[in-house]
C-alpha atoms as a PDB file:
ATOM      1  CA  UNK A   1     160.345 -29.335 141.227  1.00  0.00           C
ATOM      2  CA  UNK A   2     163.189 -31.081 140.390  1.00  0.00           C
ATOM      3  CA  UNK A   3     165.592 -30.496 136.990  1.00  0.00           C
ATOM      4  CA  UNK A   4     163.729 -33.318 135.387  1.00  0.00           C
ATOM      5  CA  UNK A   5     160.190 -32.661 136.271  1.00  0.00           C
ATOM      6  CA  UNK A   6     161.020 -29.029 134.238  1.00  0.00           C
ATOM      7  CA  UNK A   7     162.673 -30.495 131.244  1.00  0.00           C
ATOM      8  CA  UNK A   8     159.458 -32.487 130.959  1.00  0.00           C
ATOM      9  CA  UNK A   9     157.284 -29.788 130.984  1.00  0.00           C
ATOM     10  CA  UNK A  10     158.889 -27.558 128.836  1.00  0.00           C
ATOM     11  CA  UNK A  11     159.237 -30.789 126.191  1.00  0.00           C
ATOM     12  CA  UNK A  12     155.587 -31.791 126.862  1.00  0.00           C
ATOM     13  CA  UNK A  13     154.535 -27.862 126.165  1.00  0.00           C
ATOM     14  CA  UNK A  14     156.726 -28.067 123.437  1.00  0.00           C
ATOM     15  CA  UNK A  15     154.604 -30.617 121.731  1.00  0.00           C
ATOM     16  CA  UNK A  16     151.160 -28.933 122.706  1.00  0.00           C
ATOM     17  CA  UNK A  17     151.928 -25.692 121.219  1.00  0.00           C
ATOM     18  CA  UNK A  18     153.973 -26.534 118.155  1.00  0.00           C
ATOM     19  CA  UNK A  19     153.194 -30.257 117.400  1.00  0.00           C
ATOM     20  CA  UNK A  20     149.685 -30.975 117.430  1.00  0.00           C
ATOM     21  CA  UNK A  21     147.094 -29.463 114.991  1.00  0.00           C
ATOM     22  CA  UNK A  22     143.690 -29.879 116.722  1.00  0.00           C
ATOM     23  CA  UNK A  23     140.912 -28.002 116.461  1.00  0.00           C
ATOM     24  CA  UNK A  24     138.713 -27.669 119.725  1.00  0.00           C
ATOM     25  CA  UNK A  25     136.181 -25.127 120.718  1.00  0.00           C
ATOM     26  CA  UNK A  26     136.245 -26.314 124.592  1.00  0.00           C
ATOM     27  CA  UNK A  27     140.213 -26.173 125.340  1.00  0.00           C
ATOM     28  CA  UNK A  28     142.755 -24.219 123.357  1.00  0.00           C
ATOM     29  CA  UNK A  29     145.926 -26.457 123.421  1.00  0.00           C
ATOM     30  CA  UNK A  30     148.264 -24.202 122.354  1.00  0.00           C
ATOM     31  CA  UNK A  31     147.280 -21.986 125.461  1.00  0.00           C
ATOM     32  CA  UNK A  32     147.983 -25.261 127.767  1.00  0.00           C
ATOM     33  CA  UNK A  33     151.324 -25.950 125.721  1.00  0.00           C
ATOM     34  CA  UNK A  34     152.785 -22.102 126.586  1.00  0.00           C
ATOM     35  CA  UNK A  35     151.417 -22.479 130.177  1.00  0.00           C
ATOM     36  CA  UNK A  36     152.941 -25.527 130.833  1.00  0.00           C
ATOM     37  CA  UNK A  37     156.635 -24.528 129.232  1.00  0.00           C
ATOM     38  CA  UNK A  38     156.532 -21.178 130.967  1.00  0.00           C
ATOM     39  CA  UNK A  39     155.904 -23.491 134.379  1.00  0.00           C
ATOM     40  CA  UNK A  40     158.547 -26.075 132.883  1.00  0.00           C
ATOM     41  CA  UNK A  41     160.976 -22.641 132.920  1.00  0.00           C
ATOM     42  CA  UNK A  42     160.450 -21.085 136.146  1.00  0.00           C
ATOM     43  CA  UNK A  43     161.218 -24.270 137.460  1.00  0.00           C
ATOM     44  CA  UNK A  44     163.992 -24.811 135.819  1.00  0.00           C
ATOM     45  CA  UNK A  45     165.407 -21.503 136.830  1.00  0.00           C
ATOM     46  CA  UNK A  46     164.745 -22.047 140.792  1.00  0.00           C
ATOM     47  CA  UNK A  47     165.971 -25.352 140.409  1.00  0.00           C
ATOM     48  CA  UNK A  48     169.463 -24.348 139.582  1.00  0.00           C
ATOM     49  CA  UNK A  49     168.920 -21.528 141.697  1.00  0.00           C
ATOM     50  CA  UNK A  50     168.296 -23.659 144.865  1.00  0.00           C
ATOM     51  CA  UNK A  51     171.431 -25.966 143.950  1.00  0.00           C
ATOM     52  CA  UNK A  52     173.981 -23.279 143.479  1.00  0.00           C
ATOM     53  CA  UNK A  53     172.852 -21.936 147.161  1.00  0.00           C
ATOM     54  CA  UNK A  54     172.624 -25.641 148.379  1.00  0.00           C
ATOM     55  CA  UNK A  55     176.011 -25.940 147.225  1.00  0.00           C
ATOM     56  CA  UNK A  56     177.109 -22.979 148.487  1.00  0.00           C
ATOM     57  CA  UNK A  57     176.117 -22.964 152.495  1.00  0.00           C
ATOM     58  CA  UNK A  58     177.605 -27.146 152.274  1.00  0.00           C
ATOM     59  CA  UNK A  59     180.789 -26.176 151.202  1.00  0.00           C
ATOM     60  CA  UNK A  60     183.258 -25.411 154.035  1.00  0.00           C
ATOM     61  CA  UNK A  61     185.425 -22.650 153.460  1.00  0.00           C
ATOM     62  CA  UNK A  62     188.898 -23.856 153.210  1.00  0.00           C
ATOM     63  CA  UNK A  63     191.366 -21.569 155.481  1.00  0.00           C
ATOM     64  CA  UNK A  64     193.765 -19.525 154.414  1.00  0.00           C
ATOM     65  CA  UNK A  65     196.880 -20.608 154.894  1.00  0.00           C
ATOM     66  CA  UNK A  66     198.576 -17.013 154.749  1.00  0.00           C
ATOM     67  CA  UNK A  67     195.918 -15.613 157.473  1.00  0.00           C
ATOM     68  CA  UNK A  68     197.602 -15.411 160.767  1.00  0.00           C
ATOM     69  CA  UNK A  69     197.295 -18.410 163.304  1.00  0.00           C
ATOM     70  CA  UNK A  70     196.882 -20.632 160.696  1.00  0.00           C
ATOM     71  CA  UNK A  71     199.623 -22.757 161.732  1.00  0.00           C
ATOM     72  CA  UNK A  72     201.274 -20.839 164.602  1.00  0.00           C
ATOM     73  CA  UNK A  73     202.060 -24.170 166.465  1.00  0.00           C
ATOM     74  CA  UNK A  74     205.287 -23.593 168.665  1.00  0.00           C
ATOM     75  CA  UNK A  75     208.143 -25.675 168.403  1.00  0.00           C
ATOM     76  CA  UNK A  76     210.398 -26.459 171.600  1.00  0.00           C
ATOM     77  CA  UNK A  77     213.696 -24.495 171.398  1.00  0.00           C
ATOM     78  CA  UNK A  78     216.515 -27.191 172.090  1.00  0.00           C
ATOM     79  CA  UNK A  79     219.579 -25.837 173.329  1.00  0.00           C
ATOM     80  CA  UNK A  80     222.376 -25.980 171.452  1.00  0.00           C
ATOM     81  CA  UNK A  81     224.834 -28.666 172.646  1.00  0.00           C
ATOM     82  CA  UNK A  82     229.245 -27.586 171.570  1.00  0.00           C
ATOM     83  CA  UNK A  83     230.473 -31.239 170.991  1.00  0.00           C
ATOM     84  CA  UNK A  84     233.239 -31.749 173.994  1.00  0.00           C
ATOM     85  CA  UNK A  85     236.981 -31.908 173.071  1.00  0.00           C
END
């Protein structure tokens, strides 16, 4: 379920359990409305849950530039040349 699809049910609960006044003997709609935004939240939680690891593990770690070998490349050692007289 994606961040959407929660927000939606949580609103859409929202309106069954505080919005509408009906009175029905076969389905109890502030019942549905709680269901539907406790649903609306537990998706919403492993939603944000799933992106922060998803982030996570796709994010290469950037290296340390004060670990050894880092940058340990070699440079030739030129000899040192006395200018002639």
């Amino acid at each position: 379920m994606s961040i959407a699809g929660s927000v939606f049910l949580v609103a859409v609960g929202a309106i069954l359990r505080y919005a509408i006044n009906v009175d029905t003997s076969a389905i109890d709609l502030e019942t549905i409305g709680l269901i539907l935004m406790i649903a609306g939240i537990v998706g919403l939680a492993l939603s944000f849950a799933y992106q922060a690891y998803a982030s996570r593990s796709r994010r290469p770690a950037a290296p340390d530039p004060y670990e050894r070998g880092y940058d340990d490349r070699v440079e030739e050692e030129r000899p040192v040349r006395r200018p002639r007289r």
